[in-house]
C-alpha atoms as a PDB file:
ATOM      1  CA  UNK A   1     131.856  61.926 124.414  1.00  0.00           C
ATOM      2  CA  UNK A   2     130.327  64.932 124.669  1.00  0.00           C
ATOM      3  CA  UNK A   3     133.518  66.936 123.803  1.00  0.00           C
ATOM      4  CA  UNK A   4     133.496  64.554 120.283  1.00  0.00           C
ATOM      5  CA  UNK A   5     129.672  64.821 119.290  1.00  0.00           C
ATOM      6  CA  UNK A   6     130.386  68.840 119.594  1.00  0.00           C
ATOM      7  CA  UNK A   7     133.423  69.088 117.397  1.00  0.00           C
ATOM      8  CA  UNK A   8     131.768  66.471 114.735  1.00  0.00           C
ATOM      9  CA  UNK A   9     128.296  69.100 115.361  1.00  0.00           C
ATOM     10  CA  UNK A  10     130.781  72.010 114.354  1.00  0.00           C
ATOM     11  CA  UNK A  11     132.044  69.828 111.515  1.00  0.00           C
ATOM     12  CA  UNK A  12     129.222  69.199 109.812  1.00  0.00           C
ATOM     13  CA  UNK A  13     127.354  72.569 110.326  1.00  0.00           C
ATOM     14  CA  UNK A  14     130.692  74.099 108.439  1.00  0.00           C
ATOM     15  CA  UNK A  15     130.800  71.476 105.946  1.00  0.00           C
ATOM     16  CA  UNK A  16     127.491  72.065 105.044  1.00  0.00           C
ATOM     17  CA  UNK A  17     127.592  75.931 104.252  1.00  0.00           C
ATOM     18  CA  UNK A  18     129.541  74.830 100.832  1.00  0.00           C
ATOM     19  CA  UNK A  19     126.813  73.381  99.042  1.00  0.00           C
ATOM     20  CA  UNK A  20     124.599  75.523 100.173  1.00  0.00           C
ATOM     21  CA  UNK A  21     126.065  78.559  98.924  1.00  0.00           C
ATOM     22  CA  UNK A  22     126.312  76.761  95.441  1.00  0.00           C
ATOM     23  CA  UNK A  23     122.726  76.023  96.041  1.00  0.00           C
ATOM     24  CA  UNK A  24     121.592  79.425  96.298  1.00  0.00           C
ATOM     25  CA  UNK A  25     123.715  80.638  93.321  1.00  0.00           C
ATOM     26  CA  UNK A  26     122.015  78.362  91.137  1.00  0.00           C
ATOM     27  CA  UNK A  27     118.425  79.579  92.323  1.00  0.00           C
ATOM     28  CA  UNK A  28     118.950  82.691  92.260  1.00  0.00           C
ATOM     29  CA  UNK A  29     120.152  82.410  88.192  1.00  0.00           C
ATOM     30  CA  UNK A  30     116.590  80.383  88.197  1.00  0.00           C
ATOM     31  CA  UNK A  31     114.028  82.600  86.279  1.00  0.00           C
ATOM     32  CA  UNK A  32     111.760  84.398  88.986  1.00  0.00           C
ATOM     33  CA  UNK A  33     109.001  82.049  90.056  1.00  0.00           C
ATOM     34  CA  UNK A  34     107.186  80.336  93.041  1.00  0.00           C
ATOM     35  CA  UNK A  35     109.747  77.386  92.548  1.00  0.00           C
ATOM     36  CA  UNK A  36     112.657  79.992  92.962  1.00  0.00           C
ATOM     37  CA  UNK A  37     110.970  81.826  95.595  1.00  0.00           C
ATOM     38  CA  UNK A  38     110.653  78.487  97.469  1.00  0.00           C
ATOM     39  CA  UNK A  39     114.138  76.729  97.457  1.00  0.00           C
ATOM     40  CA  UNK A  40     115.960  80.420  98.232  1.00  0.00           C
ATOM     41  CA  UNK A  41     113.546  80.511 101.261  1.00  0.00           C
ATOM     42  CA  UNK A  42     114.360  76.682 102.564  1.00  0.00           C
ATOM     43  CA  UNK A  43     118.067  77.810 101.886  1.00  0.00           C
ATOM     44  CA  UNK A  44     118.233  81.031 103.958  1.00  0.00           C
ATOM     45  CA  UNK A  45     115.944  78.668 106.656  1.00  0.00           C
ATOM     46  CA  UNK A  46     118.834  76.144 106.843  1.00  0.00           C
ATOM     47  CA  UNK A  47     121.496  78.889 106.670  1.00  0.00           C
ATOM     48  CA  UNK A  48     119.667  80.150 109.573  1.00  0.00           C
ATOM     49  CA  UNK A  49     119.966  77.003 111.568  1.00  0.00           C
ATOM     50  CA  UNK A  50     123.316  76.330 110.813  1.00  0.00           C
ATOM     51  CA  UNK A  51     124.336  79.753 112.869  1.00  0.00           C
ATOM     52  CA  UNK A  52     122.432  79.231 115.301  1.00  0.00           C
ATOM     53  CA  UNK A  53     123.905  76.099 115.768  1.00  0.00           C
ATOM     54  CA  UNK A  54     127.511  77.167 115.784  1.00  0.00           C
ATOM     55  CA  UNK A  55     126.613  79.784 118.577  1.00  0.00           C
ATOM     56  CA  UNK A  56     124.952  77.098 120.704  1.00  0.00           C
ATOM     57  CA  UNK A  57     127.990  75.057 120.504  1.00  0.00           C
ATOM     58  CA  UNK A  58     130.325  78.047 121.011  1.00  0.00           C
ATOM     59  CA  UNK A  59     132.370  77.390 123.763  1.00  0.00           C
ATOM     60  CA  UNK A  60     133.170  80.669 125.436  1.00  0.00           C
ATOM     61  CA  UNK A  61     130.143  80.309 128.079  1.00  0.00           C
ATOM     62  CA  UNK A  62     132.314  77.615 130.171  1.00  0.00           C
ATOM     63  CA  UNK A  63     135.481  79.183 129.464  1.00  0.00           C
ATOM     64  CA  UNK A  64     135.696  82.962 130.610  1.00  0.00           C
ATOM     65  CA  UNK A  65     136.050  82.967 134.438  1.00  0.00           C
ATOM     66  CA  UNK A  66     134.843  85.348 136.723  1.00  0.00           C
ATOM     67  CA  UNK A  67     135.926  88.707 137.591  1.00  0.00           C
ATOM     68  CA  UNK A  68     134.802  91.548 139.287  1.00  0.00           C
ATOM     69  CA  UNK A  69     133.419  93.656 136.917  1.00  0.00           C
ATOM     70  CA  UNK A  70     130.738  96.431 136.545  1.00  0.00           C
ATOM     71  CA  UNK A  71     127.350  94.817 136.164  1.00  0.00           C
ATOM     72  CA  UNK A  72     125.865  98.275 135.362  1.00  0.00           C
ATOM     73  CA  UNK A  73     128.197  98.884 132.740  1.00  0.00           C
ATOM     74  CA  UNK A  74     127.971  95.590 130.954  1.00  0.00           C
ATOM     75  CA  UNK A  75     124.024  96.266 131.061  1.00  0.00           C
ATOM     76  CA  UNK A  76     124.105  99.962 129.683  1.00  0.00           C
ATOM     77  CA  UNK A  77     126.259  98.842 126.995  1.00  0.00           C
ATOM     78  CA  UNK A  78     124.168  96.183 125.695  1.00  0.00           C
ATOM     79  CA  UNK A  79     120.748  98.585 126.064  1.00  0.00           C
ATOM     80  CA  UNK A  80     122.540 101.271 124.049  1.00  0.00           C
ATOM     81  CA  UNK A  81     123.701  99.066 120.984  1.00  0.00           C
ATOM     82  CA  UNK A  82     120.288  98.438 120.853  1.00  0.00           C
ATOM     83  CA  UNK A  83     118.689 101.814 121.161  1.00  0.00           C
ATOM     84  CA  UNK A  84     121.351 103.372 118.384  1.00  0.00           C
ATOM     85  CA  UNK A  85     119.764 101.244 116.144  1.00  0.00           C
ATOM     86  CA  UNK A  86     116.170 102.534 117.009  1.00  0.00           C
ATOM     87  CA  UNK A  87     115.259  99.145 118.934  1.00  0.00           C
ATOM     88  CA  UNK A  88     112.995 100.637 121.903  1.00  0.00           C
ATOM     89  CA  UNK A  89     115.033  99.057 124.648  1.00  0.00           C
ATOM     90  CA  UNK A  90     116.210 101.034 127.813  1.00  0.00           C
ATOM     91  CA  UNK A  91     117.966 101.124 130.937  1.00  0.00           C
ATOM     92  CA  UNK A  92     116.731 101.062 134.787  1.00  0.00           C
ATOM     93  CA  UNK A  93     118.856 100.773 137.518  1.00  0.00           C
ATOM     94  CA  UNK A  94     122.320 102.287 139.073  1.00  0.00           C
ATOM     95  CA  UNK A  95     124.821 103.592 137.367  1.00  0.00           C
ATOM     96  CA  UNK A  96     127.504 101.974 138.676  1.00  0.00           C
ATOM     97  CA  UNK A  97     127.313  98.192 140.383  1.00  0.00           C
ATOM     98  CA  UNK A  98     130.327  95.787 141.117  1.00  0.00           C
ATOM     99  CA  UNK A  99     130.502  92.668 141.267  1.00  0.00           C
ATOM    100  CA  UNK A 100     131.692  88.803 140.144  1.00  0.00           C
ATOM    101  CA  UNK A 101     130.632  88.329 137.058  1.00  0.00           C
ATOM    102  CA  UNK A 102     131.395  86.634 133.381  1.00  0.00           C
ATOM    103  CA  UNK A 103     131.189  90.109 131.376  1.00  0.00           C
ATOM    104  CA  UNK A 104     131.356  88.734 127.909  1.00  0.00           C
ATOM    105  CA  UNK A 105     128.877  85.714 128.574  1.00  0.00           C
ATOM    106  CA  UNK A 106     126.933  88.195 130.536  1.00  0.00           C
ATOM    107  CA  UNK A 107     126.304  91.255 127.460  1.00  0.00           C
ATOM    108  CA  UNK A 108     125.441  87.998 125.029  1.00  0.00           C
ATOM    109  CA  UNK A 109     122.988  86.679 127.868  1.00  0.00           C
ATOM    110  CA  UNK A 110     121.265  90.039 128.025  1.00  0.00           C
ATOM    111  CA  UNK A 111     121.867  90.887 124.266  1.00  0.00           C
ATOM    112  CA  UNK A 112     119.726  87.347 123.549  1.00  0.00           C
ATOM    113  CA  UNK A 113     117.265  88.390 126.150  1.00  0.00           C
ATOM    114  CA  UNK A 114     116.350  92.128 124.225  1.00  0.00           C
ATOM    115  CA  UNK A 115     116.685  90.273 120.468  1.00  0.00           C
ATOM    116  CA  UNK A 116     113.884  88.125 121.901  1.00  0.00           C
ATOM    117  CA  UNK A 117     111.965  91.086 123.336  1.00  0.00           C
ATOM    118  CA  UNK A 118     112.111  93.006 120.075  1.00  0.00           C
ATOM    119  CA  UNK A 119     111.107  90.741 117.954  1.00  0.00           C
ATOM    120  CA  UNK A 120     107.892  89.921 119.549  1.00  0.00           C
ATOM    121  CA  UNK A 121     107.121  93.421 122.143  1.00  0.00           C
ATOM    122  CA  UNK A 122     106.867  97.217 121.606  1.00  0.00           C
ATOM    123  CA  UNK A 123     109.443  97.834 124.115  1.00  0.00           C
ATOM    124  CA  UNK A 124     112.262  96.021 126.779  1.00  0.00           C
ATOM    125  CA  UNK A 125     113.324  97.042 129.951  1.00  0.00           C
ATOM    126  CA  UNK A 126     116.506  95.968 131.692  1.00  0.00           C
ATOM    127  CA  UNK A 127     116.946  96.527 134.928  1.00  0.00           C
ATOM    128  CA  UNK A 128     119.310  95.665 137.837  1.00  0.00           C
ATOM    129  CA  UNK A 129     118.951  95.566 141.630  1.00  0.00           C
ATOM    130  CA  UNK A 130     121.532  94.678 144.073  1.00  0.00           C
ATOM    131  CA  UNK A 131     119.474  92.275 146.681  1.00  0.00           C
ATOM    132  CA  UNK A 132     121.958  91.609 149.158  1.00  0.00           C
ATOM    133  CA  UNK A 133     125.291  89.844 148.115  1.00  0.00           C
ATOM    134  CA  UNK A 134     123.096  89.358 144.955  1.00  0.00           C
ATOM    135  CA  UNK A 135     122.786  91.127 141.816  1.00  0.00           C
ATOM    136  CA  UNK A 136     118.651  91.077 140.322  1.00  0.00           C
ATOM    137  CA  UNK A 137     118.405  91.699 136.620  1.00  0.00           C
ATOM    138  CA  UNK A 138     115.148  91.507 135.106  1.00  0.00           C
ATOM    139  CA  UNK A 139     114.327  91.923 131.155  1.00  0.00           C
ATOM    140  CA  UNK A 140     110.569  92.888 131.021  1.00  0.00           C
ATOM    141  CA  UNK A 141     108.531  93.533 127.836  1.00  0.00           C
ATOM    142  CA  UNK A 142     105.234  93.844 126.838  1.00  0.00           C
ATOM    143  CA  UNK A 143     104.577  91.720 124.469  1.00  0.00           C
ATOM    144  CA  UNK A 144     102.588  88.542 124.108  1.00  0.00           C
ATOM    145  CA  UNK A 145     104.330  86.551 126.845  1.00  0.00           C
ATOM    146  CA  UNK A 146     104.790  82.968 126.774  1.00  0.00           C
ATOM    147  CA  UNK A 147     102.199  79.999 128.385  1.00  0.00           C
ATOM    148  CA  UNK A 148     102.747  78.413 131.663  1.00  0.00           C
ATOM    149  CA  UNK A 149     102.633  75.133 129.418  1.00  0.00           C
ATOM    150  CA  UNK A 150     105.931  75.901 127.594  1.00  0.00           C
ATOM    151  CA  UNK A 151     107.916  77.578 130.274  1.00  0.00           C
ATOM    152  CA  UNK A 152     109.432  74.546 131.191  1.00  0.00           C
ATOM    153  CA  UNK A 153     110.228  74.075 127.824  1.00  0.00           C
ATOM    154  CA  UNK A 154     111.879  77.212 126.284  1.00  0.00           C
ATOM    155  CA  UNK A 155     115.483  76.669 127.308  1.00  0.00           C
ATOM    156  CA  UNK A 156     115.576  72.875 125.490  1.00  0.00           C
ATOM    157  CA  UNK A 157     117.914  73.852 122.940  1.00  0.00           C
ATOM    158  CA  UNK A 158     115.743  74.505 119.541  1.00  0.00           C
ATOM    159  CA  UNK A 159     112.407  74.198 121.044  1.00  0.00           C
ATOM    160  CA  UNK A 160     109.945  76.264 119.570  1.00  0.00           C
ATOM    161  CA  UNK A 161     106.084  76.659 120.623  1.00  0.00           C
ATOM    162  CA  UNK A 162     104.266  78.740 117.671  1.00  0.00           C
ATOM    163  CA  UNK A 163     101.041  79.413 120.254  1.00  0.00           C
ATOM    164  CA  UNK A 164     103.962  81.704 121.794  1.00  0.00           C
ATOM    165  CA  UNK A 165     105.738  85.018 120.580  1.00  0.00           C
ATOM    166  CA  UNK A 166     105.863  84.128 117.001  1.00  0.00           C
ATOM    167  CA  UNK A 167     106.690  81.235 114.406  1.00  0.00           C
ATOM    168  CA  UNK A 168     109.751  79.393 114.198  1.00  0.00           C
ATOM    169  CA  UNK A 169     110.329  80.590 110.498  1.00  0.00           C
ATOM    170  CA  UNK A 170     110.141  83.734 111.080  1.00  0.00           C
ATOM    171  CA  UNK A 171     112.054  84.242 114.029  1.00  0.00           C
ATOM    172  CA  UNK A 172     114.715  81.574 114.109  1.00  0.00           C
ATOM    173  CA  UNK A 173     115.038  77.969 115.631  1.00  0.00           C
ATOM    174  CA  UNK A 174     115.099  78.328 119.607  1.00  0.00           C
ATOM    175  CA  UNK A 175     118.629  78.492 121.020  1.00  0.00           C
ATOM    176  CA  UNK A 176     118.356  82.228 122.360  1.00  0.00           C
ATOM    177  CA  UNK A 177     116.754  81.138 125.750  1.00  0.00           C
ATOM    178  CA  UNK A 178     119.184  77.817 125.950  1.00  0.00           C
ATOM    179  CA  UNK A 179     121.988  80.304 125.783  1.00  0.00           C
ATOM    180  CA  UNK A 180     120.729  83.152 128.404  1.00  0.00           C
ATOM    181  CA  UNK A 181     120.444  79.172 131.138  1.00  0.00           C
ATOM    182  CA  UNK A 182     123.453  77.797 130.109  1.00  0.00           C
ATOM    183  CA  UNK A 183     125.091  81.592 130.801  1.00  0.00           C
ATOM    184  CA  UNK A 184     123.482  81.645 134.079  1.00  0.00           C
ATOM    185  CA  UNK A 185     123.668  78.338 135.190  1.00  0.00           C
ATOM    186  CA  UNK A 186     127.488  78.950 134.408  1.00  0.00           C
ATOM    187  CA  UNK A 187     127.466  81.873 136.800  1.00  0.00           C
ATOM    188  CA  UNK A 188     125.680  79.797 139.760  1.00  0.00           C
ATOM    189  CA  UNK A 189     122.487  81.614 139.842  1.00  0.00           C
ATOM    190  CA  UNK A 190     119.295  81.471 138.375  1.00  0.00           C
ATOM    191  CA  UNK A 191     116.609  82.323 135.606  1.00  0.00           C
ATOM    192  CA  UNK A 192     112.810  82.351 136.209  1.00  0.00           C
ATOM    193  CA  UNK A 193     110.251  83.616 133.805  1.00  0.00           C
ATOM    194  CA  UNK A 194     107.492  85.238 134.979  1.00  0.00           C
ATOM    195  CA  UNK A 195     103.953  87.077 133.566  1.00  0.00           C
ATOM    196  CA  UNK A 196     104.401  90.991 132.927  1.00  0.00           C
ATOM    197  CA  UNK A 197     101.717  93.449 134.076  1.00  0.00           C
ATOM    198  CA  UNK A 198      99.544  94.332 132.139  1.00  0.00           C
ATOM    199  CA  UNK A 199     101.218  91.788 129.342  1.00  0.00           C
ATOM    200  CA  UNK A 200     104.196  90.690 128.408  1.00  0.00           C
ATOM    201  CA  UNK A 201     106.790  88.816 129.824  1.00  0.00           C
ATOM    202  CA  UNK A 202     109.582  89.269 132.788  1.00  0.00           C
ATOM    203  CA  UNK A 203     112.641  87.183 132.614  1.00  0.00           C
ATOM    204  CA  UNK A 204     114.127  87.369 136.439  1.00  0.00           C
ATOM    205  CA  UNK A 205     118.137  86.495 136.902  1.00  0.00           C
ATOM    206  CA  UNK A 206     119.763  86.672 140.074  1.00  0.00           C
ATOM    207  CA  UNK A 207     123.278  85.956 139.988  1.00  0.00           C
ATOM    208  CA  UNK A 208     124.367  84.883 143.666  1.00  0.00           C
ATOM    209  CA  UNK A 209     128.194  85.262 143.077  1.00  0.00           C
ATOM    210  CA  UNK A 210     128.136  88.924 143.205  1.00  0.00           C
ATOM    211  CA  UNK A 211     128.879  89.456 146.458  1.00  0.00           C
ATOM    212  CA  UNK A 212     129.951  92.548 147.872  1.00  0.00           C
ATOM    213  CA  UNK A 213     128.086  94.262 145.276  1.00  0.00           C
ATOM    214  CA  UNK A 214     128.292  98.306 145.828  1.00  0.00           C
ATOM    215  CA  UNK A 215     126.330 100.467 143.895  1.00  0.00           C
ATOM    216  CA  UNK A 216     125.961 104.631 142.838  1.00  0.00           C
END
């Protein structure tokens, strides 16, 4: 069942991206004006949550296994695409850490992580720990943070609270954070959020299936 309502959810997100591309042709040939203005807006706002959708439902979380793999590596990579683009986002930790991991779903974990910390803090930190036969990564910022009151919220797929780190129209429809659990749940561990000092906000993620992690 759940197999079915995904595939017709894939369906009709596709399906829909044909009339709204004819849509937004026509406005835009509209003469300039608030009416204009406001169905190219509602457009790019659906368009929005139509991909964001599609990588919800993507299903290469369950499907990569796990190999061993180094968790430094995957990290550094994902800090640097961001900082060559002049996103303030950095690296702490070894430089070299093994262990049994899910690469891919790991980078777009992390990668969701820092596109949520940039769009609402000054700067990101990722860093990794090995805590026994567990790897620690943590991605802190320092921006507004997020209430207690929502935290048990924020990885319901599409769930947005406006009190916290921005408005949903601005900054998407809420799948981010239901991507990073589903990622980690995937890999056994687990995700806690947690305040940042002075502000900000500290996502914790200890992934218990790296054992015999060795770091340098």
């Amino acid at each position: 069942m759940i197999e079915n309502r995904t595939r017709m959810l894939r369906s009709v997100s596709h399906d829909l991206r044909t009339p709204l591309t004819r849509l937004r042709l026509r406005a835009e040939r509209m003469d300039d004006g608030p009416i204009r203005t406001a169905i190219l807006s509602d457009v790019q706002h659906i368009e929005i949550l139509i991909d964001e959708t599609l990588t919800y439902l993507r299903n290469d979380v369950s499907t990569e296994k796990l190999q061993r793999a180094d968790i430094a590596s995957v990290l550094q990579t994902v800090c640097a695409e961001f900082s060559d683009v002049g996103f303030p986002v950095s690296y702490s930790g070894p430089d070299r850490l093994l262990g049994w991991c899910k690469p891919n779903a790991l980078a777009r974990a992390i990668a969701n992580l820092c596109d949520n910390g940039v769009k609402f803090a000054g700067n990101v930190t990722v860093a990794l720990t090995a805590t026994g036969t567990a790897a620690r990564i943590t991605v802190g910022d320092d921006g507004p943070g997020i209430p207690m009151t929502a935290r048990a919220r924020v990885f319901e797929p599409f769930f947005k609270e406006d009190a916290s780190r921005g408005i949903a129209s601005k900054h998407g429809f809420g799948v981010g954070l239901s991507i990073v659990a589903d990622i980690v749940q995937g890999h056994g561990g687990r995700i806690e959020l947690e305040d940042n000092q002075p502000s900000g906000l500290v996502v914790t993620i200890d992934l218990p299936n790296a054992a015999g992690v060795q770091s340098a």
